[in-house]
C-alpha atoms as a PDB file:
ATOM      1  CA  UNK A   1       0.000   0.000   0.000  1.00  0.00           C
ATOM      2  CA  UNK A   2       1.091   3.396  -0.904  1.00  0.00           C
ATOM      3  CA  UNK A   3       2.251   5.198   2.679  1.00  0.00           C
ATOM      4  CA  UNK A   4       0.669   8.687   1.124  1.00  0.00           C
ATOM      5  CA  UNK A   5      -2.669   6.451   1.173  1.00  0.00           C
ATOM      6  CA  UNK A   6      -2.496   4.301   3.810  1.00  0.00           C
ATOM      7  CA  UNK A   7      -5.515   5.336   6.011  1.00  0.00           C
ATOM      8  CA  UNK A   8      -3.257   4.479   9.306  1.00  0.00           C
ATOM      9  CA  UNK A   9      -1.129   7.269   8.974  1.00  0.00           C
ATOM     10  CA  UNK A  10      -4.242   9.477   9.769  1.00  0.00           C
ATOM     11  CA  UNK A  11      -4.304   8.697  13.017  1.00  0.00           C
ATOM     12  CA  UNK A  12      -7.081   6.850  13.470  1.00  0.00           C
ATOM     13  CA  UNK A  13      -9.623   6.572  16.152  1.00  0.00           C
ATOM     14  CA  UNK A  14     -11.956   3.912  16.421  1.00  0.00           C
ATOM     15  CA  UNK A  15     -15.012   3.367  18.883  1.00  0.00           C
ATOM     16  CA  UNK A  16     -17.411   0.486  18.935  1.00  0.00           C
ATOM     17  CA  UNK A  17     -20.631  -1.036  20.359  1.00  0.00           C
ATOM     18  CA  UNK A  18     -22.023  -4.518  19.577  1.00  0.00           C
ATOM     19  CA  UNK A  19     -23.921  -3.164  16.881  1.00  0.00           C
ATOM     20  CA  UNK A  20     -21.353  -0.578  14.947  1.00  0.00           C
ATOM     21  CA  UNK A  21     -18.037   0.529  14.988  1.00  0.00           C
ATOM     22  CA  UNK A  22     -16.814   4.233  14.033  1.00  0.00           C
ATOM     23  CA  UNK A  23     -13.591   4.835  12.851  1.00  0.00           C
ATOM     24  CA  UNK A  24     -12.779   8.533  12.063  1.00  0.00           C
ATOM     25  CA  UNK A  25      -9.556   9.535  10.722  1.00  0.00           C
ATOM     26  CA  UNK A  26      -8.113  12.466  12.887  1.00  0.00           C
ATOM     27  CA  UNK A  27      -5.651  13.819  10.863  1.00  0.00           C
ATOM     28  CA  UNK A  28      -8.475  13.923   7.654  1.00  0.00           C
ATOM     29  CA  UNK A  29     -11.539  16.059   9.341  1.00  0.00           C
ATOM     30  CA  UNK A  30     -11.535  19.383   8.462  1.00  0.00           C
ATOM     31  CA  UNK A  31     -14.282  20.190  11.060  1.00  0.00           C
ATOM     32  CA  UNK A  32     -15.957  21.814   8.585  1.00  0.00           C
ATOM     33  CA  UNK A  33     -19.641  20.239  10.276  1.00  0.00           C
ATOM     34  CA  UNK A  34     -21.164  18.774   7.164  1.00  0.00           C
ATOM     35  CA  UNK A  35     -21.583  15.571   9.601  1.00  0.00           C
ATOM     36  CA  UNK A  36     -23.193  17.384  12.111  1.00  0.00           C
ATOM     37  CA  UNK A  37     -25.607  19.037   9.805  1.00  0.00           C
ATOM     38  CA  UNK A  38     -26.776  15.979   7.802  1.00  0.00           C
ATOM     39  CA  UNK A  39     -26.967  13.214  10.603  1.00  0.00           C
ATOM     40  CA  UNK A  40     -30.746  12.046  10.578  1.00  0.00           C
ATOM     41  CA  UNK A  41     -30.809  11.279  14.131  1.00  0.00           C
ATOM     42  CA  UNK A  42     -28.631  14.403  15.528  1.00  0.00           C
ATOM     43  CA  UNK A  43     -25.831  11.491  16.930  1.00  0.00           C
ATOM     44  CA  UNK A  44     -22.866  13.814  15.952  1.00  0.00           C
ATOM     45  CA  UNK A  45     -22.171  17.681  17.900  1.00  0.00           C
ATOM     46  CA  UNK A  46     -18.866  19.496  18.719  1.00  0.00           C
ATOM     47  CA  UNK A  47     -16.707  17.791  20.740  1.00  0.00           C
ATOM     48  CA  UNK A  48     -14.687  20.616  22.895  1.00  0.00           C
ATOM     49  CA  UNK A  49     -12.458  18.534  25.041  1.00  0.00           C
ATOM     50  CA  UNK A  50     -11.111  17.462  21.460  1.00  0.00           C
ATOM     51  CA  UNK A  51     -10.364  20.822  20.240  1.00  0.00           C
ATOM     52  CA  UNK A  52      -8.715  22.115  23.481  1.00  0.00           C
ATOM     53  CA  UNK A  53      -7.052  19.032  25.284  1.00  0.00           C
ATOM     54  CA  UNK A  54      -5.766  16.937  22.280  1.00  0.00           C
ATOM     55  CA  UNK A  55      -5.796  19.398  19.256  1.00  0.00           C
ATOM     56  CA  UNK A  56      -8.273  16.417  17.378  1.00  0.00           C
ATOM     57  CA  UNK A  57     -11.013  17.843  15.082  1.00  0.00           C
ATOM     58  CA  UNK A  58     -14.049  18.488  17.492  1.00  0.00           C
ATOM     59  CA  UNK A  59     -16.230  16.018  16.192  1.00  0.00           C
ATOM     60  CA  UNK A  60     -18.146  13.834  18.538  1.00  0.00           C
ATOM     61  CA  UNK A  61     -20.455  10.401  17.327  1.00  0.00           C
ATOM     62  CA  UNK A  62     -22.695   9.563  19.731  1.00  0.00           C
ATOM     63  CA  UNK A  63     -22.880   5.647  19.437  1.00  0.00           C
ATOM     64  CA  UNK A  64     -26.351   5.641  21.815  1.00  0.00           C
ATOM     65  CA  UNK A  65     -27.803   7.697  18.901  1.00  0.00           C
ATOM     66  CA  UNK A  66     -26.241   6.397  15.729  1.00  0.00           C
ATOM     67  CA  UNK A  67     -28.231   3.976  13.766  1.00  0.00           C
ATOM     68  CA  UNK A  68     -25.468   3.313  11.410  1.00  0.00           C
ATOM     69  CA  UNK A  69     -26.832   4.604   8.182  1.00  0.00           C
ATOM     70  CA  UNK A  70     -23.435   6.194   6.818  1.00  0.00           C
ATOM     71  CA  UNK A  71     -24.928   9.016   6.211  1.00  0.00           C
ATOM     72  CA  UNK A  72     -21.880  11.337   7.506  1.00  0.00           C
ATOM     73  CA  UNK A  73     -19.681   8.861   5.970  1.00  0.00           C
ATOM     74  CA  UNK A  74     -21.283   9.739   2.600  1.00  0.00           C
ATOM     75  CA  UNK A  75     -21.415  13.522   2.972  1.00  0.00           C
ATOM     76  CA  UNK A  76     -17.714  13.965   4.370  1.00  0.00           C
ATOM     77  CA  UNK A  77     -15.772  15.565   1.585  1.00  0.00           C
ATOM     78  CA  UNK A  78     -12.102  14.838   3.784  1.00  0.00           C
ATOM     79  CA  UNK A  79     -13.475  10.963   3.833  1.00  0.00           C
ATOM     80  CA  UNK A  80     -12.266  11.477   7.547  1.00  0.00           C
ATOM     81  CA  UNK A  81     -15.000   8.970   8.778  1.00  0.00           C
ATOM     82  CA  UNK A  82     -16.202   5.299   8.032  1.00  0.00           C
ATOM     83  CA  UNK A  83     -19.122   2.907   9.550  1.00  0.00           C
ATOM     84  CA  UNK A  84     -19.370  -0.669   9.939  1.00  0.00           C
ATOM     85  CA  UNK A  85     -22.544  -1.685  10.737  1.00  0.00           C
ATOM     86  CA  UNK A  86     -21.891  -5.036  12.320  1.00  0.00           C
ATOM     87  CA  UNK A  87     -25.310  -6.348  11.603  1.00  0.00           C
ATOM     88  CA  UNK A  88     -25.479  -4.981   7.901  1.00  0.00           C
ATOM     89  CA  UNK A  89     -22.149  -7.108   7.439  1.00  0.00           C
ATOM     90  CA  UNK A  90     -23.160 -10.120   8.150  1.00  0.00           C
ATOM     91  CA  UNK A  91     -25.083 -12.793   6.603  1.00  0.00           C
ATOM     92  CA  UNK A  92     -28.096 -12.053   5.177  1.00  0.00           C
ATOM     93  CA  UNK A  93     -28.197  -8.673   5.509  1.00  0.00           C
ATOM     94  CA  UNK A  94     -24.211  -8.160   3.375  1.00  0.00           C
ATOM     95  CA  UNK A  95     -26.888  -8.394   0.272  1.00  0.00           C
ATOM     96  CA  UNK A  96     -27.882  -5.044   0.755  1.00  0.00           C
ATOM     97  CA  UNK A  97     -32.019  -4.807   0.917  1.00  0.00           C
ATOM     98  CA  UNK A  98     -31.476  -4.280   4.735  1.00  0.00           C
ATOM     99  CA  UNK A  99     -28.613  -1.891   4.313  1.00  0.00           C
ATOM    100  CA  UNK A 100     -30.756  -0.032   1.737  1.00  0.00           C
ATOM    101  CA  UNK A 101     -33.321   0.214   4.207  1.00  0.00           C
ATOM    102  CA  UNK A 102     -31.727   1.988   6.774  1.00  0.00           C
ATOM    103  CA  UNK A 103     -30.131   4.605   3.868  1.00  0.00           C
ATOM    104  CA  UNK A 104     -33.646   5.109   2.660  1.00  0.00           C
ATOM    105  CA  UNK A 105     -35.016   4.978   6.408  1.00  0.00           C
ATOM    106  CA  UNK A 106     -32.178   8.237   7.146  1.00  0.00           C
ATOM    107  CA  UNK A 107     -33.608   9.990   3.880  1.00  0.00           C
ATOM    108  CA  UNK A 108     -37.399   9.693   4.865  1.00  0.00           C
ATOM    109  CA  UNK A 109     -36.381  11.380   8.263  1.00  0.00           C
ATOM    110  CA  UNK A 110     -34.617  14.236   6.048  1.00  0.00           C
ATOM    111  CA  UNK A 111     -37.183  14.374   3.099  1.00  0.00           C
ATOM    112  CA  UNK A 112     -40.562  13.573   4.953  1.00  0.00           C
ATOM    113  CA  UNK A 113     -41.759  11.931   2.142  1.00  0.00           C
ATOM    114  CA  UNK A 114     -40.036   9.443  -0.849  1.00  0.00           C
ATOM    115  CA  UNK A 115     -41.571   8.115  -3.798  1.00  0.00           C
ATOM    116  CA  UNK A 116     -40.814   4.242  -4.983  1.00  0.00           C
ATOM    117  CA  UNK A 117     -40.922   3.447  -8.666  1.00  0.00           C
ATOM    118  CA  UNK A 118     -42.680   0.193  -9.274  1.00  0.00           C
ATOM    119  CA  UNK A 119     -42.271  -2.469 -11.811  1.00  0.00           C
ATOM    120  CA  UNK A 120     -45.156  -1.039 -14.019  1.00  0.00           C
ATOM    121  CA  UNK A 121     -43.311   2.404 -14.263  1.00  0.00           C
ATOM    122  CA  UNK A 122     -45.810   4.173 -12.082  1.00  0.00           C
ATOM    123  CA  UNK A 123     -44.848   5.926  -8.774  1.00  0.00           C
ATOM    124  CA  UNK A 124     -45.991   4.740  -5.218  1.00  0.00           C
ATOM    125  CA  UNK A 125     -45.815   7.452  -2.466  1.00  0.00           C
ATOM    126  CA  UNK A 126     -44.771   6.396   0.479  1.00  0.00           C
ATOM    127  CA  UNK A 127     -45.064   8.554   3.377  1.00  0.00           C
ATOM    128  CA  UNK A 128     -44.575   9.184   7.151  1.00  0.00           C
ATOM    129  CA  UNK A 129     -47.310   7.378   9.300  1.00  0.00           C
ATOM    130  CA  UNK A 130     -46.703   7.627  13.277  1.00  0.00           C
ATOM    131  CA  UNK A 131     -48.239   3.979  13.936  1.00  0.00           C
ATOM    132  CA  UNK A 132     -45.031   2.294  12.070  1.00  0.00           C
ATOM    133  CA  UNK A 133     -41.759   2.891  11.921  1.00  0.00           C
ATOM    134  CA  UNK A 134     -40.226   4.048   8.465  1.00  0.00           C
ATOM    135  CA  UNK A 135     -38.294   1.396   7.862  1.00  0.00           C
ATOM    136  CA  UNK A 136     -41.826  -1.256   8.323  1.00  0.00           C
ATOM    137  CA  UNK A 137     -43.134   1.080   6.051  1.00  0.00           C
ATOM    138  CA  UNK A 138     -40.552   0.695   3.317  1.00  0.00           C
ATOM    139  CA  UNK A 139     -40.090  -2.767   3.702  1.00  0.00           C
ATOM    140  CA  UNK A 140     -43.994  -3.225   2.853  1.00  0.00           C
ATOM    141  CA  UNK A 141     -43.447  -1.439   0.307  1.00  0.00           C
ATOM    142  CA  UNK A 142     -40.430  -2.973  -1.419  1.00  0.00           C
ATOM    143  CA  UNK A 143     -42.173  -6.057  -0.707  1.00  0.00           C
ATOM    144  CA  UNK A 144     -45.348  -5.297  -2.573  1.00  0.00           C
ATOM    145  CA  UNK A 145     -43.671  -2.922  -5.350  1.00  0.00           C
ATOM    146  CA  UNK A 146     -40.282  -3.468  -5.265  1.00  0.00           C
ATOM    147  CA  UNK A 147     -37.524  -1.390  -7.371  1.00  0.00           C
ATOM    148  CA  UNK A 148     -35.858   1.507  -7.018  1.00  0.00           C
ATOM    149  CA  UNK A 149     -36.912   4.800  -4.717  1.00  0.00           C
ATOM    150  CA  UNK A 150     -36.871   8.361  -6.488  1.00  0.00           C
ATOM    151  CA  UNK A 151     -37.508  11.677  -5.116  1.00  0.00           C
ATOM    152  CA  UNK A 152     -40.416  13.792  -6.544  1.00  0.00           C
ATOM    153  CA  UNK A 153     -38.618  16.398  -7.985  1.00  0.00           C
ATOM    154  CA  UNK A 154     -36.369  13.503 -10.096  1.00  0.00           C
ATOM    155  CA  UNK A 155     -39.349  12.352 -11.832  1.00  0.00           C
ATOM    156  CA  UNK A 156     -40.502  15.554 -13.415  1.00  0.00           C
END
């Protein structure tokens, strides 16, 4: 491996529960707070004992909070964090309708409402309901219509 590119020399710092592990890249993170702002469940805030005690960018991921969908992974533009969702990466959820799931579970939060375009070509709205959770409510309807989700605003 190429030392410019090897992630290790970027001082990594990884924290784990029994459910995901976080592994953000010290030396990478800009702290410019594009995490922060796009996290569907608000798991990531300033971290000022970071800043001031060991001159780290002042990120903090709340691991209580975090449901894993690598959302801040996604939106970093350093690439200064990654997630491993333990129970994404394991048999049978590593073939990805779980995994897509959660991603479209984090963009329902952020959007309100997603659109799924069925087999026929038509378009299925799917939408908040407080009775079920998002993700029920997707599944249901990958189940029943399958294919890919779009956004409104794509299909016009």
């Amino acid at each position: 491996m190429n030392p410019s590119t090897d992630p290790a020399r970027f001082r990594p710092k990884t924290s784990e529960t029994s459910k995901i592990r976080v592994t953000r890249y010290l030396d990478l993170c800009k702290s410019c707070g594009e995490c922060i702002m796009k996290c569907p469940v608000n798991a990531i805030s300033w971290h000022k004992t970071d800043i001031a005690m060991l001159g780290e960018p002042g990120i903090y991921i709340d691991l209580k909070k975090c449901i894993g969908c690598e959302t801040c992974e996604r939106v970093c533009p350093d690439h200064a964090i990654k997630i491993t969702n333990k129970r994404l990466s394991s048999p049978p959820f590593d073939k990805g309708l779980l995994k897509t799931l959660v991603r479209l579970n984090a963009r329902m939060i952020e959007y309100g409402v997603y659109f799924i375009r069925t087999s026929a070509g038509r378009l299925k709205k799917v939408g908040r309901d407080s009775k079920k959770t998002l993700a029920c409510i997707l599944f249901r309807t990958f189940l029943r219509y399958g294919d890919e989700p779009v956004k409104e605003d794509e299909d016009r």
